[in-house]
C-alpha atoms as a PDB file:
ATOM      1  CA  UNK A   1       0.000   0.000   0.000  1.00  0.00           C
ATOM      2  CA  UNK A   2       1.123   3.631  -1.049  1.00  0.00           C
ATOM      3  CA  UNK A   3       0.736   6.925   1.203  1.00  0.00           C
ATOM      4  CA  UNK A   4       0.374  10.269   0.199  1.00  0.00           C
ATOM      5  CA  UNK A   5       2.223  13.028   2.650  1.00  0.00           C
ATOM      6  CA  UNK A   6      -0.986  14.825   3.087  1.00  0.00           C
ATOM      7  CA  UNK A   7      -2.843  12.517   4.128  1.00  0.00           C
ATOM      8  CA  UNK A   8      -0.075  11.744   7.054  1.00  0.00           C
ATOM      9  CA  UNK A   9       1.145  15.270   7.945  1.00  0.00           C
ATOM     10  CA  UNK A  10      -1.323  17.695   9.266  1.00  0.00           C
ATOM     11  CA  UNK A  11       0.198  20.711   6.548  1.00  0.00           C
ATOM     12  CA  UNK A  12      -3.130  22.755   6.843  1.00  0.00           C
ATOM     13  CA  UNK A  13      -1.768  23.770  10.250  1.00  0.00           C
ATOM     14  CA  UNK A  14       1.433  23.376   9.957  1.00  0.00           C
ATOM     15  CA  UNK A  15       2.825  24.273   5.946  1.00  0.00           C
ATOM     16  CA  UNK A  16       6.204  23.173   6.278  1.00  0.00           C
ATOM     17  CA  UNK A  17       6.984  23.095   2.886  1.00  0.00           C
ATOM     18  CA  UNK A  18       5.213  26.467   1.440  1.00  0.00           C
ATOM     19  CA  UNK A  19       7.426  29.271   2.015  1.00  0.00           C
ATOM     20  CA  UNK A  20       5.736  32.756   4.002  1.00  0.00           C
ATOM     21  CA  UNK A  21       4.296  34.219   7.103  1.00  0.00           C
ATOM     22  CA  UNK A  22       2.965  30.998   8.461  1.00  0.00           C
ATOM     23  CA  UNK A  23       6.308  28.997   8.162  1.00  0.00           C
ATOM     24  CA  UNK A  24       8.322  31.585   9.452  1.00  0.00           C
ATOM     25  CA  UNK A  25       6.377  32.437  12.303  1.00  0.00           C
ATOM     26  CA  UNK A  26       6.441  28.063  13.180  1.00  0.00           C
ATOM     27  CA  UNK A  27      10.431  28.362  12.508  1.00  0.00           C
ATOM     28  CA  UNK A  28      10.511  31.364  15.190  1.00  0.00           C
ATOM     29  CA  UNK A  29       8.945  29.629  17.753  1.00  0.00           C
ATOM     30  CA  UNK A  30      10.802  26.279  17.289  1.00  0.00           C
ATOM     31  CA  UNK A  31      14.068  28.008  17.013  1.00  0.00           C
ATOM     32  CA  UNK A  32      13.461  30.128  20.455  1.00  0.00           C
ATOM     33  CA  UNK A  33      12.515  26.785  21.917  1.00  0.00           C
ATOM     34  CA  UNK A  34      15.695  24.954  20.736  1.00  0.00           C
ATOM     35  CA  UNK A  35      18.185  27.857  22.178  1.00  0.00           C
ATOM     36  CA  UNK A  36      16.403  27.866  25.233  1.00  0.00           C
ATOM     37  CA  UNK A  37      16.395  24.322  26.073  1.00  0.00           C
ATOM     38  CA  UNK A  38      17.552  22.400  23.058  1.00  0.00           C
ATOM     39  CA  UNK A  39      14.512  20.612  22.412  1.00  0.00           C
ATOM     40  CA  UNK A  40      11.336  21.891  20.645  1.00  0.00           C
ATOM     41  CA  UNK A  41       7.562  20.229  20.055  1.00  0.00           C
ATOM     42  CA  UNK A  42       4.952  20.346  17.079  1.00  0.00           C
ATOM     43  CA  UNK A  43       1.901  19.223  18.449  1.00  0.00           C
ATOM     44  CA  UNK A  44      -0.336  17.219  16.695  1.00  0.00           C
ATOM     45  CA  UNK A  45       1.963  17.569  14.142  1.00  0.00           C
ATOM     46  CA  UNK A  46       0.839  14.332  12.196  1.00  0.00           C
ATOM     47  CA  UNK A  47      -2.983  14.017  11.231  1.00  0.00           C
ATOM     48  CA  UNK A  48      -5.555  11.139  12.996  1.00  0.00           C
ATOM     49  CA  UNK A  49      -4.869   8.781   9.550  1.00  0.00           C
ATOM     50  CA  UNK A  50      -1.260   9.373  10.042  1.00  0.00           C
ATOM     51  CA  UNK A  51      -1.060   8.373  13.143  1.00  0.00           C
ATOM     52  CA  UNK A  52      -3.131   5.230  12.632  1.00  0.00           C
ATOM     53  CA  UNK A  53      -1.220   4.182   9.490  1.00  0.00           C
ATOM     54  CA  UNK A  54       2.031   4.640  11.434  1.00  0.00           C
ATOM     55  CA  UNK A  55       0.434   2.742  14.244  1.00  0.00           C
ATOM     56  CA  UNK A  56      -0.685  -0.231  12.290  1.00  0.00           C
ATOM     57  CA  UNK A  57       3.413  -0.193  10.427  1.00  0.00           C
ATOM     58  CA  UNK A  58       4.843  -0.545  13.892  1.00  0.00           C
ATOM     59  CA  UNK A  59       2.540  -3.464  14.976  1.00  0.00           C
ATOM     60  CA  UNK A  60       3.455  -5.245  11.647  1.00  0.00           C
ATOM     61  CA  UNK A  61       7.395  -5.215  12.213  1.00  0.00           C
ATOM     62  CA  UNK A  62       7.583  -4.650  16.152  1.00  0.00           C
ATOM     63  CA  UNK A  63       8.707  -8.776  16.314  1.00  0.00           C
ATOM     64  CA  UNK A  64      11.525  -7.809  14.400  1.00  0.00           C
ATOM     65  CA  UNK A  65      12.870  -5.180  17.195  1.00  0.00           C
ATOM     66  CA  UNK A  66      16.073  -6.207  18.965  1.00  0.00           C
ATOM     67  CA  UNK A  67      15.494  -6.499  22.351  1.00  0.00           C
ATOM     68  CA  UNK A  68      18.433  -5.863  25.053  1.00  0.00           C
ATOM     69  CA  UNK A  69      18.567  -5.947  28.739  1.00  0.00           C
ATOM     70  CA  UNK A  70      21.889  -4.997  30.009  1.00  0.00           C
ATOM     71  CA  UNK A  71      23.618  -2.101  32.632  1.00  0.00           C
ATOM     72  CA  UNK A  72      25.041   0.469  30.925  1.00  0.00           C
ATOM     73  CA  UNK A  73      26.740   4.235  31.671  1.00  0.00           C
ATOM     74  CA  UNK A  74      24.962   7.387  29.588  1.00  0.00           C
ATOM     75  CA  UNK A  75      28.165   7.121  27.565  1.00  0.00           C
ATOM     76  CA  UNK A  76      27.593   3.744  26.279  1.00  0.00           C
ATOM     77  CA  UNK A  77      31.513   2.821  27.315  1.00  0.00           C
ATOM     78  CA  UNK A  78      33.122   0.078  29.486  1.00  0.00           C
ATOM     79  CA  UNK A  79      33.544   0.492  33.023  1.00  0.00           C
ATOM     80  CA  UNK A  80      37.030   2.218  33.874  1.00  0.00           C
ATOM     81  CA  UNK A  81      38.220   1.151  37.131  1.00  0.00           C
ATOM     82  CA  UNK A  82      41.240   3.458  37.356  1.00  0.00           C
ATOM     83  CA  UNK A  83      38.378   6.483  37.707  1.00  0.00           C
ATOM     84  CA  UNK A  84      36.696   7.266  41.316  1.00  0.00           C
ATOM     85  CA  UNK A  85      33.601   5.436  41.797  1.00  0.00           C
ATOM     86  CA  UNK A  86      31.540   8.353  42.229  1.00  0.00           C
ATOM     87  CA  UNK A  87      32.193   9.380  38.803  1.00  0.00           C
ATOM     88  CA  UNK A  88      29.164   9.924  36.001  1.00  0.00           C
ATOM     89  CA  UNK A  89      31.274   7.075  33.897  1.00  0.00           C
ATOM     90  CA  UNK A  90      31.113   4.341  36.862  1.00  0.00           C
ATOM     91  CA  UNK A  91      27.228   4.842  37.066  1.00  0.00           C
ATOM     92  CA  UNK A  92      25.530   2.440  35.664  1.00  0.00           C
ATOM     93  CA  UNK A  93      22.198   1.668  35.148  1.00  0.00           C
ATOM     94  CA  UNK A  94      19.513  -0.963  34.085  1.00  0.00           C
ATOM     95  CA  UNK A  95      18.155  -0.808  30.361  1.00  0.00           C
ATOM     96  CA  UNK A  96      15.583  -2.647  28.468  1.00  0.00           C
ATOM     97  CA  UNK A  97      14.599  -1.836  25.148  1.00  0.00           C
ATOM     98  CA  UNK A  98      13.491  -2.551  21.602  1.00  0.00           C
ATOM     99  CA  UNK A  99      14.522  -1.084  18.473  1.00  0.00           C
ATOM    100  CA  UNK A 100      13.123  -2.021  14.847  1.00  0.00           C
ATOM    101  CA  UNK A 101      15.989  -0.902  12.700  1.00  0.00           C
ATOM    102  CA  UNK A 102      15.518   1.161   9.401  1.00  0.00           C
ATOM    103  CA  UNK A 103      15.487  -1.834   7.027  1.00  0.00           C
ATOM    104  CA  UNK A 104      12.100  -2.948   8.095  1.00  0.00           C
ATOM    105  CA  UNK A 105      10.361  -0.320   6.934  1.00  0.00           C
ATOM    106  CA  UNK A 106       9.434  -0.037   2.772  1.00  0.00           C
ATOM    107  CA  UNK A 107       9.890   3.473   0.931  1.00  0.00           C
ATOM    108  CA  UNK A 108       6.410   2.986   0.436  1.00  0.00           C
ATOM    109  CA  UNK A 109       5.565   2.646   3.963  1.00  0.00           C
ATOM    110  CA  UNK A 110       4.151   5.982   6.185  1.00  0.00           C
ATOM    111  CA  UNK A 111       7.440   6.196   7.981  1.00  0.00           C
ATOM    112  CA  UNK A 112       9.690   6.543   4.973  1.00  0.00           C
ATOM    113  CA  UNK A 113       6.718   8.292   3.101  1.00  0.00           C
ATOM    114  CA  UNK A 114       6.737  11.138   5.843  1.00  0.00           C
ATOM    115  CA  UNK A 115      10.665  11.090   5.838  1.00  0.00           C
ATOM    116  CA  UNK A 116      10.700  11.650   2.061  1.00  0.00           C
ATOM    117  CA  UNK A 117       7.936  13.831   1.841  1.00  0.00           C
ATOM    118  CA  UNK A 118       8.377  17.318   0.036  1.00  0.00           C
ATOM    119  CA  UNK A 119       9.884  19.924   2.859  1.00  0.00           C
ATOM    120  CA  UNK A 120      10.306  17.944   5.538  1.00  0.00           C
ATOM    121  CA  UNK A 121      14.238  17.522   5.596  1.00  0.00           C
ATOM    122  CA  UNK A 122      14.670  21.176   4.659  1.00  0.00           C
ATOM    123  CA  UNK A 123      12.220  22.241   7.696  1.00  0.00           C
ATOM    124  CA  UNK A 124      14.292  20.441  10.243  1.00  0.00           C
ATOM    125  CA  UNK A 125      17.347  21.755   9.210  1.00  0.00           C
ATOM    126  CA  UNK A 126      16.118  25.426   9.321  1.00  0.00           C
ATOM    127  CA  UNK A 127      14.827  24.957  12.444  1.00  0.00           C
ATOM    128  CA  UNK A 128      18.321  23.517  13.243  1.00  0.00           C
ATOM    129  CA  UNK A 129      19.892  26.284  11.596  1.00  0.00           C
ATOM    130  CA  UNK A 130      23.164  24.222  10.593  1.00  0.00           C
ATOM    131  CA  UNK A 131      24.410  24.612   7.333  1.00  0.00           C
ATOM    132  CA  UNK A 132      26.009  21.197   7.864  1.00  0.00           C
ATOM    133  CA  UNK A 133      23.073  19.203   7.913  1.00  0.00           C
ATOM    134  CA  UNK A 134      22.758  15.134   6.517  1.00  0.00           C
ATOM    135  CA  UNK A 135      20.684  12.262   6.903  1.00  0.00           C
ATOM    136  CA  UNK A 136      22.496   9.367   8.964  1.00  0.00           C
ATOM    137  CA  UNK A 137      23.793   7.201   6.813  1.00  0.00           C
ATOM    138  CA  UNK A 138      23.507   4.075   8.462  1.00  0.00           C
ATOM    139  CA  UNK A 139      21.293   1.632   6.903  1.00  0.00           C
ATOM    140  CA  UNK A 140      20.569   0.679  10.576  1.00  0.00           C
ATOM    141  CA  UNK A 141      19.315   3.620  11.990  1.00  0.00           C
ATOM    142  CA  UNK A 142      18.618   6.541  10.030  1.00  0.00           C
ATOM    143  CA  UNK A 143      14.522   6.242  10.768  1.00  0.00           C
ATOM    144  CA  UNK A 144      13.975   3.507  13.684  1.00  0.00           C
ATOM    145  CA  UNK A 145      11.065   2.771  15.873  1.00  0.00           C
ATOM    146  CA  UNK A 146      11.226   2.059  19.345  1.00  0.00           C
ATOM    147  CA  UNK A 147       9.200  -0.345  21.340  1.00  0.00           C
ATOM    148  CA  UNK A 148       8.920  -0.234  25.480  1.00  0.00           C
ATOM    149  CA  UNK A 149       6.792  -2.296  26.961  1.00  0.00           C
ATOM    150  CA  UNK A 150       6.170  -2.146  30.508  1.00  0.00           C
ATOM    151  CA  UNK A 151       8.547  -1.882  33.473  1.00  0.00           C
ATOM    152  CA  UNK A 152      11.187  -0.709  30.430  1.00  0.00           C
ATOM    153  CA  UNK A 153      12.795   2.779  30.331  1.00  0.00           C
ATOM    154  CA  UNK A 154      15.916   4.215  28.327  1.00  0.00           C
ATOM    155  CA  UNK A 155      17.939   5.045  31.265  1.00  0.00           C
ATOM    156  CA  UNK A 156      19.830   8.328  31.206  1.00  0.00           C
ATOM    157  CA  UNK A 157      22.114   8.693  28.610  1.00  0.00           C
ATOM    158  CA  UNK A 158      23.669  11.052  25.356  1.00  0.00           C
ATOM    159  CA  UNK A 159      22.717  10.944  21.663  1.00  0.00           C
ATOM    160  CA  UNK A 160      25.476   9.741  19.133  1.00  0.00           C
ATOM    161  CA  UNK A 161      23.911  11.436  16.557  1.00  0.00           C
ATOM    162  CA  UNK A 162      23.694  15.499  17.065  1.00  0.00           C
ATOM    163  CA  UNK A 163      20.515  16.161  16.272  1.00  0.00           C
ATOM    164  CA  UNK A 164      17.198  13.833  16.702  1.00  0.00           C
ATOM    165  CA  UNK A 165      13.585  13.933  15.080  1.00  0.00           C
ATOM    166  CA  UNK A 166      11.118  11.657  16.948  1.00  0.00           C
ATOM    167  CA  UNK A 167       7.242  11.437  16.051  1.00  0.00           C
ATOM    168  CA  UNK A 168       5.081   9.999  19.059  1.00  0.00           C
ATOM    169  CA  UNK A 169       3.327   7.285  17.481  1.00  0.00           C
ATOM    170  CA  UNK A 170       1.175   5.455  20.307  1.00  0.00           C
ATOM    171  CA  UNK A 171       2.019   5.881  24.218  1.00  0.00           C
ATOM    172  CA  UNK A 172       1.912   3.033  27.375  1.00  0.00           C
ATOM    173  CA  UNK A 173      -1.181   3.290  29.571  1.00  0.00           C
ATOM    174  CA  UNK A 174       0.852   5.286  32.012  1.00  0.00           C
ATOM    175  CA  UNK A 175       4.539   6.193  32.132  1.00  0.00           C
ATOM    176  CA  UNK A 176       6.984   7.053  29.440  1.00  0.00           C
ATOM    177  CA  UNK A 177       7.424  10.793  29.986  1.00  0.00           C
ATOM    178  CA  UNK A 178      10.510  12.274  28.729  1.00  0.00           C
ATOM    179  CA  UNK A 179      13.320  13.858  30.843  1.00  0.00           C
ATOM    180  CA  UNK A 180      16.132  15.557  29.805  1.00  0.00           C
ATOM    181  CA  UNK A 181      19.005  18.155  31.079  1.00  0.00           C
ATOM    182  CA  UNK A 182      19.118  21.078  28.270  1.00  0.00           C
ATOM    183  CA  UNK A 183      22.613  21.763  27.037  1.00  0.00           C
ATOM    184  CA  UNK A 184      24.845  20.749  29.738  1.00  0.00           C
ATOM    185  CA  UNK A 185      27.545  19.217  28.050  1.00  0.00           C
ATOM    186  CA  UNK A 186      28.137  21.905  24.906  1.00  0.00           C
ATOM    187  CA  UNK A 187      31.733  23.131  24.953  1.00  0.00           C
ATOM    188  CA  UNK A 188      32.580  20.283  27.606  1.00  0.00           C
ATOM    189  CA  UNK A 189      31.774  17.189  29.500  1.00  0.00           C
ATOM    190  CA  UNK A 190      30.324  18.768  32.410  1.00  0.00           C
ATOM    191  CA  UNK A 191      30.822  15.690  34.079  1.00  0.00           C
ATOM    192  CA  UNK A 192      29.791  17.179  37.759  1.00  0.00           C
ATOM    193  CA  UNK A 193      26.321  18.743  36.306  1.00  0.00           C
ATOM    194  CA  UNK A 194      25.861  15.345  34.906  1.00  0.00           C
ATOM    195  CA  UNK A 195      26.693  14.026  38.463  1.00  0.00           C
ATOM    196  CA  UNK A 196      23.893  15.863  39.613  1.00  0.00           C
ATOM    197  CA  UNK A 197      21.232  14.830  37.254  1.00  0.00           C
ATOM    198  CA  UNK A 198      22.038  11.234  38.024  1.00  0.00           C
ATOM    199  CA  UNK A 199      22.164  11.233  41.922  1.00  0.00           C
ATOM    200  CA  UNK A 200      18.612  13.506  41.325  1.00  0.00           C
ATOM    201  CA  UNK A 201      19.979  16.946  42.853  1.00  0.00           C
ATOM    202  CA  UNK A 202      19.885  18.745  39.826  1.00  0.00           C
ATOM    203  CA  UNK A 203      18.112  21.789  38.853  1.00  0.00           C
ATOM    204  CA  UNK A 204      17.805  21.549  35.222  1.00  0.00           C
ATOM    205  CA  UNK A 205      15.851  18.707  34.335  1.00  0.00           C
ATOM    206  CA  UNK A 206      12.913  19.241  32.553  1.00  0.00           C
ATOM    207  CA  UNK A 207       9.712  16.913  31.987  1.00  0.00           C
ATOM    208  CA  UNK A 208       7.430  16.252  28.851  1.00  0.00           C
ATOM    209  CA  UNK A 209       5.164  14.137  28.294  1.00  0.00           C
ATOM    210  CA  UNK A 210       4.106  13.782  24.419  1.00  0.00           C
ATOM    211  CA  UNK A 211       1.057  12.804  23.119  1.00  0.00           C
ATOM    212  CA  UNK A 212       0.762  10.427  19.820  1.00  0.00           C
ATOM    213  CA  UNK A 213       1.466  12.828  16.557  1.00  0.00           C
ATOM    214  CA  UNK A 214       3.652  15.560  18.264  1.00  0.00           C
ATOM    215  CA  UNK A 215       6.756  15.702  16.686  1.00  0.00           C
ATOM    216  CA  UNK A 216      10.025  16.412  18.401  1.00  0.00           C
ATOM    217  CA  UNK A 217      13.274  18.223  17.768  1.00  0.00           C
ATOM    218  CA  UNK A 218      16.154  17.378  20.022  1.00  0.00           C
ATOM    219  CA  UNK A 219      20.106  18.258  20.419  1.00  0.00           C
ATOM    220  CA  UNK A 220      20.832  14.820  22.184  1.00  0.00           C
ATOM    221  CA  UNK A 221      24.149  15.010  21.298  1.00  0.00           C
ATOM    222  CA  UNK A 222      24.382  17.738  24.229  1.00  0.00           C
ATOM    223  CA  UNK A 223      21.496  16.929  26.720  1.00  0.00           C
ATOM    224  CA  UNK A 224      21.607  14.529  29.025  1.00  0.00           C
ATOM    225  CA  UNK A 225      17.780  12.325  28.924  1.00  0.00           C
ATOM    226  CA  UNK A 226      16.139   9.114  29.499  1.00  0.00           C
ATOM    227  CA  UNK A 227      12.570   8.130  29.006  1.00  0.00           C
ATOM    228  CA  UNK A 228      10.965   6.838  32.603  1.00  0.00           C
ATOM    229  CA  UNK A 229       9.264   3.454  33.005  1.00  0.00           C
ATOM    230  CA  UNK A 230       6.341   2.499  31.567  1.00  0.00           C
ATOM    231  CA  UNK A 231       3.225   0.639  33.099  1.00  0.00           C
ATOM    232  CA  UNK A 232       0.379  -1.127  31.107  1.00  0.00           C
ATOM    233  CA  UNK A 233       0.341  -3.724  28.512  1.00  0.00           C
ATOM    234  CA  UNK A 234       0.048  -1.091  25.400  1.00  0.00           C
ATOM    235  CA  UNK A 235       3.444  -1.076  23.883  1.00  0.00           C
ATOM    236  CA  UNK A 236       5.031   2.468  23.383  1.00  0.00           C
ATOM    237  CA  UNK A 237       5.875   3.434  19.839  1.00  0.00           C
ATOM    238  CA  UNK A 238       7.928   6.201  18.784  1.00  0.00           C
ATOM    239  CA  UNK A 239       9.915   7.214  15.782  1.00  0.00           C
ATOM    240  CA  UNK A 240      13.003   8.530  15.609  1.00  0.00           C
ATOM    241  CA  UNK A 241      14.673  10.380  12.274  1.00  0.00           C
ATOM    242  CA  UNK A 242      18.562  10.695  13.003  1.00  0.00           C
ATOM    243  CA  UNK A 243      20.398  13.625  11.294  1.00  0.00           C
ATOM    244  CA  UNK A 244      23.930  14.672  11.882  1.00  0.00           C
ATOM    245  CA  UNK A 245      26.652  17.727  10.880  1.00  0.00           C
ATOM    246  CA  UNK A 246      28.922  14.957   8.294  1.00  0.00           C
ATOM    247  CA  UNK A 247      28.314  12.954   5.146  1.00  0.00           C
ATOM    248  CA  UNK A 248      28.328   9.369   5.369  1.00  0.00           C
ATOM    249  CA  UNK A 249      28.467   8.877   9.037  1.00  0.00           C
ATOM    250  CA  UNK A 250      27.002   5.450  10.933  1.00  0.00           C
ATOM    251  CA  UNK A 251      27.212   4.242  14.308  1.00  0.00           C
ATOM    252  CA  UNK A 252      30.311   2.799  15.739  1.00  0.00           C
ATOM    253  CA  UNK A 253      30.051  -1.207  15.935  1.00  0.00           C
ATOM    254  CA  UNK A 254      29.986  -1.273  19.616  1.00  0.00           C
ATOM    255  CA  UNK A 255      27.025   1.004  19.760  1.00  0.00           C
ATOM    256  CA  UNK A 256      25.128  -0.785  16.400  1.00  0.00           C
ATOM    257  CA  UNK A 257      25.949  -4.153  18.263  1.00  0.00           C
ATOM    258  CA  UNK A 258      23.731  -2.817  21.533  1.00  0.00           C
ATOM    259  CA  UNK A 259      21.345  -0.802  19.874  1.00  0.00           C
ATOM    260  CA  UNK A 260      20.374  -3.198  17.094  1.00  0.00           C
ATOM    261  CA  UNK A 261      22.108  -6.507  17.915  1.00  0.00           C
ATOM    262  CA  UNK A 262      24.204  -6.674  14.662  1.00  0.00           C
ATOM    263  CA  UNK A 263      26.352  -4.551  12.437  1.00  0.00           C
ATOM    264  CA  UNK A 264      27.259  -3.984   8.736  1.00  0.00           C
ATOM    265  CA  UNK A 265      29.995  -4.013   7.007  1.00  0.00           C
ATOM    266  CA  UNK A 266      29.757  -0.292   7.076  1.00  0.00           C
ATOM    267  CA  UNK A 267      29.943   0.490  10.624  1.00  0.00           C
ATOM    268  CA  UNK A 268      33.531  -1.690  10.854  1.00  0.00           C
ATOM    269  CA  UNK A 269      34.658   0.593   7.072  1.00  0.00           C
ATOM    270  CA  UNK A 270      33.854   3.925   9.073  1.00  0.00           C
ATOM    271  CA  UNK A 271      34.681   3.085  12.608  1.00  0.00           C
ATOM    272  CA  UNK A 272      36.101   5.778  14.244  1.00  0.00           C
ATOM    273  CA  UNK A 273      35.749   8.877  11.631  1.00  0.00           C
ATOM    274  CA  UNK A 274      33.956  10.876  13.914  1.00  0.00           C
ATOM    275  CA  UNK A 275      35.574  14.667  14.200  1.00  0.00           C
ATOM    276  CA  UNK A 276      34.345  15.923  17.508  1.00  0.00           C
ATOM    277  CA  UNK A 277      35.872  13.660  20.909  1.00  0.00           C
ATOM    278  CA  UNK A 278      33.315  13.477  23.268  1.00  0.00           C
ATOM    279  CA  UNK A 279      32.695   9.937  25.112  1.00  0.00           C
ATOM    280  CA  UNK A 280      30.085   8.150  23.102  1.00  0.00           C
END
């Protein structure tokens, strides 16, 4: 079955691909969101039928998410015993997840139809502002759905990718809200702020909880975030569109490995070509 954009997107309200007043006054507001705090929200970006269709695609390949139950830092790395055990990169933490990876879903489908759709790459990255501005190239993971079921979160943790576009396809009964730290690692580590959001004294941690079609703009790269547990036996669905500041960049195969339980050929021909140095 084919899908038409319009009949996914809600454009009437939100014209993302018609240039004038409308858009620009949409970019102002997402942009003022995303210097404040990094992380902006559509609402109701995606119509009623889009957020069936997309509902009905997850159900159909959710069996082929990997599922992964491990401990793991919010860098993703190795225990380092030589560091002080009160350090961010000695905490570790309980995650269970599923991800479907991006080769499950048809260029046909409503999630690669709204990816591909007329505007919608070009609205993201002037929201974004970067003139540096690509797709993820990994055949893994450059549009993914994730699957929580109950008693699963995505403990606290940093973004590979620098920027990340999630749609809010179906939520758990109860649960699932999303918490993040705006900005405190850009320019550096930050590792005692980070400290803080872990042990649960910090300040800056904000709270959303998104309803099925809001989309989502998010530096993750630079703000610390989990997703809290879930409870209920509805599965929570969202999507996530990765998008980063090179050409031709995948995940690392230690990261593809957890995140999707097998790698490419790719990810071992790139390894280690990213240009900034941060942890992850």
């Amino acid at each position: 079955m084919s899908y038409i954009a319009a009949d996914l997107i809600d454009y009437k309200s939100y014209p993302i691909c018609q240039e004038g007043a409308e858009r620009d006054s949409l970019l102002e507001r997402v942009r003022n969101d995303l210097k404040r705090n990094g992380c902006a929200v559509i609402k109701k970006f995606l119509t009623s039928s889009g957020i069936g269709a997309l509902t009905s695609e997850a159900d159909s390949v959710s069996g082929n998410g990997h599922s992964s139950f491990n401990r793991t830092n919010v860098y993703f790395t190795k225990d380092d015993p030589s560091l002080p055990s009160d350090d961010p990169r000695r905490q570790f933490f309980d995650r269970s997840n599923s991800f479907v990876p991006a080769d499950n879903f048809s260029k046909t489908g409503p999630l690669r139809t709204i990816q591909d759709s007329k505007g919608f790459d070009r609205f993201i990255q002037d929201c974004l502002q970067e003139e540096e501005f690509y797709r993820y190239a990994d055949p893994l993971a450059d549009v993914i759905i994730n699957k929580a079921k109950e008693g699963n979160g995505f403990p606290w943790h940093f973004d590979t990718n620098n920027f990340t576009v999630t749609l809010a396809i179906q939520n758990a009964d109860q649960g699932g809200a999303f918490e993040y730290a705006p900005r405190i690692r850009e320019g550096d580590e930050n590792f005692a702020e980070v400290s803080r959001v872990l042990n649960g004294t910090s300040d800056k941690v904000k709270v959303l909880n998104l309803e099925p079609g809001d989309l989502q703009i998010f530096r993750g790269r630079y703000s610390l975030h989990r997703v809290a547990p879930l409870i209920g036996q509805r599965p929570r669905y969202v999507a996530i569109f990765s998008y980063v500041g090179e050409p031709n960049m995948v995940g690392s195969p230690e990261r593809t490995m957890q995140l999707y339980g097998r790698t490419l050929p790719i990810h071992h021909e790139r390894a280690a070509q990213r240009s900034d140095a941060y942890l992850d």
